[in-house]
Protein backbone atom coordinates (compact mmCIF):
# COMPACT_ATOMS: atom_id res chain seq x y z
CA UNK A 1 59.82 53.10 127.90
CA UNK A 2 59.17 56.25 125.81
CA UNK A 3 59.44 59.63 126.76
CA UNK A 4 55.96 61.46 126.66
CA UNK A 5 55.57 65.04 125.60
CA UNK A 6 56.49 67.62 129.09
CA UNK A 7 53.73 70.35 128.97
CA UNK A 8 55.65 72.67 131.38
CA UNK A 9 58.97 73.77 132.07
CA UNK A 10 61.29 72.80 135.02
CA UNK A 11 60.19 75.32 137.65
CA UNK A 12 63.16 77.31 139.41
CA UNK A 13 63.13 81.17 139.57
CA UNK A 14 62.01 83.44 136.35
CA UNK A 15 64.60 85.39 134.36
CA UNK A 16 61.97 87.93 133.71
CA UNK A 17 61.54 88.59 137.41
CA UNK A 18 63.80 90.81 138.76
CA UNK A 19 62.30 89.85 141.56
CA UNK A 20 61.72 92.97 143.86
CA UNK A 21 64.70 93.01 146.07
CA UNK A 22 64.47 96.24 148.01
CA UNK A 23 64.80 93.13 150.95
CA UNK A 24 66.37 96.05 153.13
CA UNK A 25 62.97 97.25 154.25
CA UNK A 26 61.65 93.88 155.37
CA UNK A 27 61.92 93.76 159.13
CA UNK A 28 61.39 90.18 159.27
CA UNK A 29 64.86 88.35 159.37
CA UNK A 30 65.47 84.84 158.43
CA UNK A 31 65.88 83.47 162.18
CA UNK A 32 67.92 81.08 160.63
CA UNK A 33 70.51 79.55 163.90
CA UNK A 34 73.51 79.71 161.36
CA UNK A 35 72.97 82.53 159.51
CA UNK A 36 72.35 85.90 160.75
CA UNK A 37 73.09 87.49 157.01
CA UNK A 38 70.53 88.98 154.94
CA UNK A 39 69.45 89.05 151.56
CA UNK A 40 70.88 92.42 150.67
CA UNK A 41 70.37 91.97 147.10
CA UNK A 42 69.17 95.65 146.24
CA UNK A 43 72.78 96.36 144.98
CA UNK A 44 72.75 93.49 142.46
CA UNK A 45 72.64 93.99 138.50
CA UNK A 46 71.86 91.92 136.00
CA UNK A 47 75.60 91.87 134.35
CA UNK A 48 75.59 89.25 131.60
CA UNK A 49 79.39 90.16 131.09
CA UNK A 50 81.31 86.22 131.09
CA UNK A 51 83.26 85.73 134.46
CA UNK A 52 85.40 82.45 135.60
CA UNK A 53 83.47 79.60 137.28
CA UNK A 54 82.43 78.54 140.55
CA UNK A 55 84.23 75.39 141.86
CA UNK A 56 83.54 73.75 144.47
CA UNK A 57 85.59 73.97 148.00
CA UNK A 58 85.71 69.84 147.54
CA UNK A 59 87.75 68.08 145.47
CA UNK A 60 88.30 69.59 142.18
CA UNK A 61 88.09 66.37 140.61
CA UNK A 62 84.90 65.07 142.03
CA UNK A 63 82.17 65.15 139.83
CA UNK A 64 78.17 64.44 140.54
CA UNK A 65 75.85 62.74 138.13
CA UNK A 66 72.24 63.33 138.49
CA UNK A 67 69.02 62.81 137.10
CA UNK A 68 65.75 64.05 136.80
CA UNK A 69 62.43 61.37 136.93
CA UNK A 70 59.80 63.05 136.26
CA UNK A 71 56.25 61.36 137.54
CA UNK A 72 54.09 61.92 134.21
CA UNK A 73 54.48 58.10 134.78
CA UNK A 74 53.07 55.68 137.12
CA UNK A 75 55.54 55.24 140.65
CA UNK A 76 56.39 52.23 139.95
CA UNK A 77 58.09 53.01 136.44
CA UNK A 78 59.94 56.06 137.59
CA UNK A 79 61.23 53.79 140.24
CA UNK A 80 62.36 51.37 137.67
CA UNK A 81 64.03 54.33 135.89
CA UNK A 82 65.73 55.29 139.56
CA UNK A 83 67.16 51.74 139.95
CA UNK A 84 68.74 52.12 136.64
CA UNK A 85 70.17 55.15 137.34
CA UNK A 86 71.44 53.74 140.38
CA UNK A 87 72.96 50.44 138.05
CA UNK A 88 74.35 53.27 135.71
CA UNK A 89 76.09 55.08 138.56
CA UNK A 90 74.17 57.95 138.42
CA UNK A 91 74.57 59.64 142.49
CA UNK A 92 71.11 61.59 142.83
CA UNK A 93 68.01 61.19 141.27
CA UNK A 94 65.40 63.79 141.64
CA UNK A 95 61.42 63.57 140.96
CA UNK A 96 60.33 66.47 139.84
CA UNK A 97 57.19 68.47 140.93
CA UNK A 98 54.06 69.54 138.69
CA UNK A 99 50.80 70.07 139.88
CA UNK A 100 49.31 67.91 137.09
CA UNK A 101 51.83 64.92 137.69
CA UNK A 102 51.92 62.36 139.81
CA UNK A 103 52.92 63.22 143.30
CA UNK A 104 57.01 63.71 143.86
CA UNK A 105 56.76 62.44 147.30
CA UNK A 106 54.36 59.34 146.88
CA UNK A 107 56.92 58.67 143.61
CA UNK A 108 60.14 59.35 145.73
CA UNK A 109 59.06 57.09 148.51
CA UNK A 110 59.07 54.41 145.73
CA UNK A 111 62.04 55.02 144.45
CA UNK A 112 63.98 54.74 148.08
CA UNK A 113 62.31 51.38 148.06
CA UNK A 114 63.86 50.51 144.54
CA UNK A 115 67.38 51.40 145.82
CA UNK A 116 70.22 51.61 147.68
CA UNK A 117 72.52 53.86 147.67
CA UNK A 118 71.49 56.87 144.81
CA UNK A 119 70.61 59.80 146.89
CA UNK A 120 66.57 61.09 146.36
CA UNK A 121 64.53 64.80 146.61
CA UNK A 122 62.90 66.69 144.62
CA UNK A 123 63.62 68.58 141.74
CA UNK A 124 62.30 70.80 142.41
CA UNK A 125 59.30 72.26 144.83
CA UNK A 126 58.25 75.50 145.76
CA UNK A 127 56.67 77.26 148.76
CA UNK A 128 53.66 78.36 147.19
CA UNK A 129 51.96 75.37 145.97
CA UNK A 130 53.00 73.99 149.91
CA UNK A 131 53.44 75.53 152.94
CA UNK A 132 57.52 74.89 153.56
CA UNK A 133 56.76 73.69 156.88
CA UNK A 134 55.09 70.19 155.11
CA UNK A 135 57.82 70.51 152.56
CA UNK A 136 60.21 69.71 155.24
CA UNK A 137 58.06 67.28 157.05
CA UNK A 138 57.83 65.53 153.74
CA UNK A 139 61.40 65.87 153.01
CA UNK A 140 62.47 64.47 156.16
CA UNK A 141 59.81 61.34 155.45
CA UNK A 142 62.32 60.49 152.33
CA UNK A 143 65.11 60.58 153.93
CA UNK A 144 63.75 58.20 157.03
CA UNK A 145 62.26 56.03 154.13
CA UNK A 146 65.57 55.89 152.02
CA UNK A 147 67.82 55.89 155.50
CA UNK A 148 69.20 58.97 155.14
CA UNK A 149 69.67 59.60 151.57
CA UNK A 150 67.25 62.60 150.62
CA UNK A 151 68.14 65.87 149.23
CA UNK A 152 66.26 68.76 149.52
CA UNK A 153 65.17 70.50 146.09
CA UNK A 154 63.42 74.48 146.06
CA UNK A 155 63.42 77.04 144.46
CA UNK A 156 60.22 79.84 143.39
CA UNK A 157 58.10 77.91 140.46
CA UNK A 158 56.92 79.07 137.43
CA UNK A 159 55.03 81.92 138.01
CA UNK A 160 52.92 81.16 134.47
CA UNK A 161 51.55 77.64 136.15
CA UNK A 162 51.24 79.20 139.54
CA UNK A 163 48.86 82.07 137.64
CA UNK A 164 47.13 78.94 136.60
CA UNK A 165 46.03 77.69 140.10
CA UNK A 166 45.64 81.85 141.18
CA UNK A 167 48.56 81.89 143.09
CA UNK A 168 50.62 85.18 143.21
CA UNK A 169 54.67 84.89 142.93
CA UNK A 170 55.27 87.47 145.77
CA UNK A 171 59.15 87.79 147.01
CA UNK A 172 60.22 84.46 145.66
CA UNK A 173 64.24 84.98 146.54
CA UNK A 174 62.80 85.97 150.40
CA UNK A 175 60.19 83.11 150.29
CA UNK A 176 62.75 80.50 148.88
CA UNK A 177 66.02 81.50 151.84
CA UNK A 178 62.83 81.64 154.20
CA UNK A 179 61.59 77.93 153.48
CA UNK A 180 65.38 76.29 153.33
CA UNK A 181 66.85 78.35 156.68
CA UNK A 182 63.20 77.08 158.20
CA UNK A 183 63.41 73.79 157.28
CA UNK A 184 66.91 73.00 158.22
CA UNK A 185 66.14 74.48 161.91
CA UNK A 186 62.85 71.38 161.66
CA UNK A 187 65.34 68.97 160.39
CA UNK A 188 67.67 69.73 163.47
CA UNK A 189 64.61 69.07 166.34
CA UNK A 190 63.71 73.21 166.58
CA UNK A 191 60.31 73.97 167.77
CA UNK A 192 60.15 77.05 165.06
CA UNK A 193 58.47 79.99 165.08
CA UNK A 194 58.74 82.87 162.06
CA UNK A 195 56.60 86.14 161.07
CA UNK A 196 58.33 86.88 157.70
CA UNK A 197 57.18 86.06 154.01
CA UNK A 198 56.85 82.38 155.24
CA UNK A 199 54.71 82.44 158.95
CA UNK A 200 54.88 79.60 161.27
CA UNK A 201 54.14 79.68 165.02
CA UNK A 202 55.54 76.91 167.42
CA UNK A 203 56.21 74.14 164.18
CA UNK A 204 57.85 71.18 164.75
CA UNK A 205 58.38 67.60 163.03
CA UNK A 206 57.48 64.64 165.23
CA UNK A 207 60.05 62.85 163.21
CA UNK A 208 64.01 62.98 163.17
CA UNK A 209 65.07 61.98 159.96
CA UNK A 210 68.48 59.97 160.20
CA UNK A 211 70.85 62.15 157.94
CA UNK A 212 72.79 64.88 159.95
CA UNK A 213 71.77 67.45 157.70
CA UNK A 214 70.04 66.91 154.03
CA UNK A 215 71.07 69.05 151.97
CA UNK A 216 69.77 71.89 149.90
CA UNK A 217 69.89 72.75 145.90
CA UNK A 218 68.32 75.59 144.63
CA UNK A 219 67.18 76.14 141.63
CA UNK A 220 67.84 78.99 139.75
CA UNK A 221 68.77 81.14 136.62
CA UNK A 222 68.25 84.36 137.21
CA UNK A 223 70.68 86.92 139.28
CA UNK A 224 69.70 87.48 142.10
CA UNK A 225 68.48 83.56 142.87
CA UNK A 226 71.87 82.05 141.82
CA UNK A 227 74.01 85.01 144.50
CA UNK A 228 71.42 83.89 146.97
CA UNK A 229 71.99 80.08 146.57
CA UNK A 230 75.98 80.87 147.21
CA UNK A 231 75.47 82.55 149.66
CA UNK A 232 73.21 80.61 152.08
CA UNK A 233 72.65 76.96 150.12
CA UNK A 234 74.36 73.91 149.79
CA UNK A 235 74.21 73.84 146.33
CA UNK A 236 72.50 75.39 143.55
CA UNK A 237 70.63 73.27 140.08
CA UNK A 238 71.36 76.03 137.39
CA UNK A 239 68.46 75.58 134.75
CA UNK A 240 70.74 75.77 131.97
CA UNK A 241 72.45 73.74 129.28
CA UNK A 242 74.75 75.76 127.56
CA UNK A 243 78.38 76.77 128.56
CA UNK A 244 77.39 80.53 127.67
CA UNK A 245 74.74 80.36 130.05
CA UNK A 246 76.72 78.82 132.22
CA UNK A 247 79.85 80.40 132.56
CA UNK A 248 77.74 83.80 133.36
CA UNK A 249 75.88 81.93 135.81
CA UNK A 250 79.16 80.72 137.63
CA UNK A 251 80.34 84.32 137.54
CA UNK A 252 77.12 85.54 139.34
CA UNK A 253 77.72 82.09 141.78
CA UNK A 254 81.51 83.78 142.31
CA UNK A 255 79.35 86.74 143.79
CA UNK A 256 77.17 84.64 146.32
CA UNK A 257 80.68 83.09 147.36
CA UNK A 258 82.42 85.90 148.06
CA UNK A 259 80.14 86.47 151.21
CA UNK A 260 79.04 82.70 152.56
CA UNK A 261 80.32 82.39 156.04
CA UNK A 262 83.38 79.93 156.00
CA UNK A 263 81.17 78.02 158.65
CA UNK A 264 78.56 76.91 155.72
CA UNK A 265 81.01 74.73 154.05
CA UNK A 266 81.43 73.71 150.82
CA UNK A 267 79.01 74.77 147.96
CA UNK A 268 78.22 72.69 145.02
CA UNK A 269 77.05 73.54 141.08
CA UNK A 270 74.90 71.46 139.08
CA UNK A 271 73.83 72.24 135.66
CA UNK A 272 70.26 71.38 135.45
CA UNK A 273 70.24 70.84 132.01
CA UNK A 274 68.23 69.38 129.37
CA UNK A 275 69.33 66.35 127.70
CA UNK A 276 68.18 64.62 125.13
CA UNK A 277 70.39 61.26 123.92
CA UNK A 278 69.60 58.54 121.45
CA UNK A 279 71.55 56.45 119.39
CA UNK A 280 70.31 58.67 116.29
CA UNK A 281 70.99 62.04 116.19
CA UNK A 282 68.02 63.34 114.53
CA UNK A 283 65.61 61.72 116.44
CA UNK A 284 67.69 62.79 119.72
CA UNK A 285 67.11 66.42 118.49
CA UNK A 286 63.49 66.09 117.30
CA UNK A 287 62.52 64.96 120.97
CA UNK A 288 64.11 68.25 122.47
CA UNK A 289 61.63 70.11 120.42
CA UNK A 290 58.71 70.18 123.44
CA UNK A 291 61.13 71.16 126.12
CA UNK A 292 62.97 73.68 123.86
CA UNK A 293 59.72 75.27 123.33
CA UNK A 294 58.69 75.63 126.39
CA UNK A 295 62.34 77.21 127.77
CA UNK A 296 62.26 79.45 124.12
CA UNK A 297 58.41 80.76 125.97
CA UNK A 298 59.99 81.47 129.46
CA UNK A 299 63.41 82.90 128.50
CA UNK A 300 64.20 86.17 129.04
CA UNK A 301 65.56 89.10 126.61
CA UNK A 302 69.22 88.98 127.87
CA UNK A 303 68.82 85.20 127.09
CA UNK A 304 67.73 85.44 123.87
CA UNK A 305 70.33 87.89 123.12
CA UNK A 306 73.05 85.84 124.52
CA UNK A 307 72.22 82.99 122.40
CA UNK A 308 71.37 85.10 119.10
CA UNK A 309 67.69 83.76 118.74
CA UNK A 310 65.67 85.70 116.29
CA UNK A 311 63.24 87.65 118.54
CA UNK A 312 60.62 87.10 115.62
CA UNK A 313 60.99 83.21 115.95
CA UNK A 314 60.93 83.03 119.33
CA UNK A 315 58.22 85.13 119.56
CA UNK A 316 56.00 82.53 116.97
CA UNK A 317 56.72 79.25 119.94
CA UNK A 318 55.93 82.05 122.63
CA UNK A 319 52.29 82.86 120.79
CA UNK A 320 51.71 79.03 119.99
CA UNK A 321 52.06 78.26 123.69
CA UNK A 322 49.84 81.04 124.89
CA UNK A 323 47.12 79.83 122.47
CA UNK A 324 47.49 76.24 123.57
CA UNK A 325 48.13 74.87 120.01
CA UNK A 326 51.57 72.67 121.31
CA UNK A 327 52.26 70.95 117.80
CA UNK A 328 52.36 74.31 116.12
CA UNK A 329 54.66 75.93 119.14
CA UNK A 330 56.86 72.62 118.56
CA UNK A 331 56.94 72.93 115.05
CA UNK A 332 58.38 77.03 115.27
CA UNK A 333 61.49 75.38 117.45
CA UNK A 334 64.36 75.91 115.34
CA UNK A 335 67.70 74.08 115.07
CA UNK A 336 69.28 76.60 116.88
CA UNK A 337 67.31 77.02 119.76
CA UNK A 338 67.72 73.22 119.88
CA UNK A 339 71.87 74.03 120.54
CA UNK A 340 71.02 76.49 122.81
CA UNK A 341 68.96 75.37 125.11
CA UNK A 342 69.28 71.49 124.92
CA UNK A 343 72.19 69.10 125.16
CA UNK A 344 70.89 66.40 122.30
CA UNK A 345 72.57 63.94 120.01
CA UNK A 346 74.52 60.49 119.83
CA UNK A 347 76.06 59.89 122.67
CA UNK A 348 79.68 61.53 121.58
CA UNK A 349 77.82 64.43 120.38
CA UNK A 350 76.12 64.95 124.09
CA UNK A 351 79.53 64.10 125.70
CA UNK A 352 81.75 66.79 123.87
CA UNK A 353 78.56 69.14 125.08
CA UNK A 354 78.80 67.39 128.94
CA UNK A 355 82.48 67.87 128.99
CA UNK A 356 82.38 71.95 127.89
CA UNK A 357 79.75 72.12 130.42
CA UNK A 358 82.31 71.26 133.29
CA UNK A 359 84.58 73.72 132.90
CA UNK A 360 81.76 75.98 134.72
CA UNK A 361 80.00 73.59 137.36
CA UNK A 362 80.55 70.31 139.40
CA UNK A 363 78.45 67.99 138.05
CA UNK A 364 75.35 67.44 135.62
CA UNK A 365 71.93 66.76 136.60
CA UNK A 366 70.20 65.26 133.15
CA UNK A 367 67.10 65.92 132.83
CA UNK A 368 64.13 65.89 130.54
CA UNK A 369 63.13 64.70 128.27
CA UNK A 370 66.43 62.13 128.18
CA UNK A 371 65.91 61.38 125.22
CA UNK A 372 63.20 59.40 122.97
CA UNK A 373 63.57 55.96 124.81
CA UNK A 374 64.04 56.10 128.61
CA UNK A 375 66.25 53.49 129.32
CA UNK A 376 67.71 53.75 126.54
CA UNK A 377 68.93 57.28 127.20
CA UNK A 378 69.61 56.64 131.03
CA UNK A 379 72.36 53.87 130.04
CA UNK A 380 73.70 55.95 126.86
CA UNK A 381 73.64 59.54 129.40
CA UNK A 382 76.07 57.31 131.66
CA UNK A 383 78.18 56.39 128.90
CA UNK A 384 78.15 60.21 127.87
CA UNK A 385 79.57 60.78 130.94
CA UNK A 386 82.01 58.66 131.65
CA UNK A 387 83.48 59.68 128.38
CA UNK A 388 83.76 63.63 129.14
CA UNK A 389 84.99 62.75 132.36
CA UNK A 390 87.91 59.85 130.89
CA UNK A 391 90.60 62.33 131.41
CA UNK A 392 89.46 64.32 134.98
């Protein structure tokens, strides 16, 4: 199966947003049973200065694999795709969530048919597009379905494609700790009630799904969403490929950890990163082109800067994308925008860059596009990792 060309990016929280946190005058606290801390963000900055990793409290040499599906195919292919994963010993597979794809849920329910063990969620939602009282009724569906293997995937979209459907990105860190802290208190049988960013009056599920808790990822890049995850997740899916990005990102995740309650256990880091693997390395790099483009149009200054991307050049993809013309935004991608923002090549060439990725985060999620043929790159990302992981 080929890849098709992604017209959007992943959706997790913008690096241009600095997202408003003056959270100290909201009144409304996240009624969340196990966490009575706020999101007292107002002191945060955005320091890009480097800073060690986050590891997590598990053991040091455990290491997740996951993938990202997305549903721009039918159901019944992605879950094809999942049960290779699952073959290749891939631990998670996530379906990610576009309004103009096919539907995550309808695709994940599939995929827990298609397998066995592989864990399932998506990757990722948001509580705009749905109200995070259905995202956890649908949530909780998966993991009945898959008998109890779902993870829970959220974080605050991309506030370009929610401008498309006239949706306004108001207090995404508040609305994303809102939904999760909510949806955990459905999971555990709560008749809920909140009158914060996220309202609900008297919600419950009429369903107990079987795992004792699912778990939740965040996804994030900027700041103040990556403290936030630390501090009240399970995990966080750091949209990132690069071990400059994300060696500042674990030292912002070294913040968030410094004040989770001992009681939330252990936190896990996944780079969410964009992978693209084929036996040749050219054609490995020209498929990263559409995603590259599409991060080069979303990135923020500090980003930019970090990586040493002409401002010029990356302003050329940014214009081609606002005017709709895609082949001409692909064609201003440059080679090293490509190394920046994209883990592509043979498969030694995208171990070396999986293995310099772990010294900053757990595990890998790999996700789009893979590379130019789907199974292909599903089997030859496995072998990838087994290789930067042959010494752990």
């Amino acid at each position: 199966m080929t890849a098709e060309t992604p017209t959007e990016t992943r959706a997790t929280d913008d690096t241009n947003d600095t997202n408003n946190v003056n959270d100290t005058n909201d009144t409304n606290n996240v009624n969340d049973t196990n966490d009575t801390n706020n999101v007292n963000d107002t002191n945060d900055t955005d320091d890009t200065t480097d800073a060690t990793d986050a590891t997590d409290a598990n053991d040091a040499n455990a290491v997740t694999w996951g993938i990202e599906l997305t549903p721009e195919h039918p159901p019944e292919e992605v879950a094809s795709l999942a049960s290779l994963a699952e073959d290749e010993g891939f631990d998670v597979a996530l379906a990610s969530s576009h309004y103009f794809n096919r539907d995550p849920f309808v695709t994940l329910s599939q995929m827990a048919e298609a397998t066995d063990d592989i864990r399932l969620g998506p990757g990722v939602v948001n509580p705009y597009e749905t109200h995070p009282v259905k995202l956890a009724a649908q949530t909780a569906t998966i993991d009945e379905i898959s008998d109890g293997r779902a993870v829970f995937g959220v974080g605050a979209g991309d506030r370009s494609t929610l401008a498309n459907l006239g949706i306004e990105r108001e207090k995404p860190l508040r609305r994303v700790l809102e939904t999760f802290t909510l949806a955990a208190d459905l999971w555990d049988g709560q008749t809920v009630t909140r009158e914060g960013v996220v309202t609900a009056r008297d919600a419950s599920l009429n369903l107990e799904p079987p795992s004792e808790k699912i778990p939740t990822y965040v996804g994030a890049q900027g700041p103040h969403m990556l403290r936030m995850s630390a501090k009240h997740a399970d995990g966080v899916l750091i949209n990132a490929a690069h071990p400059r990005d994300l060696e500042w990102a674990a030292g912002q995740l070294e913040q968030g950890l410094d004040e989770r309650p001992d009681e939330y256990g252990p936190f896990e880091s996944l780079a969410f990163a964009s992978v693209s693997v084929a036996g040749d390395e050219d054609a490995a790099r020209e498929a990263a082109r559409p995603p590259v483009a599409f991060i080069v149009g979303g990135a923020a200054e500090p980003v930019l800067e970090r990586h040493s991307i002409d401002r010029e050049a990356a302003g050329a993809v940014s214009d081609a994308l606002e005017r709709g013309e895609l082949t001409e935004a692909f064609g201003h991608v440059t080679p090293e925008m490509i190394d920046a923002f994209c883990i592509a090549g043979t498969t030694d060439t995208v171990a070396d860059r999986f293995e310099a990725a772990l010294e900053h985060v757990d595990g890998i999620v790999v996700g789009s596009p893979l590379g130019p043929d789907l199974e292909d790159a599903i089997e030859r990302a496995s072998e990838a990792l087994s290789i930067a992981t042959a010494d752990r």
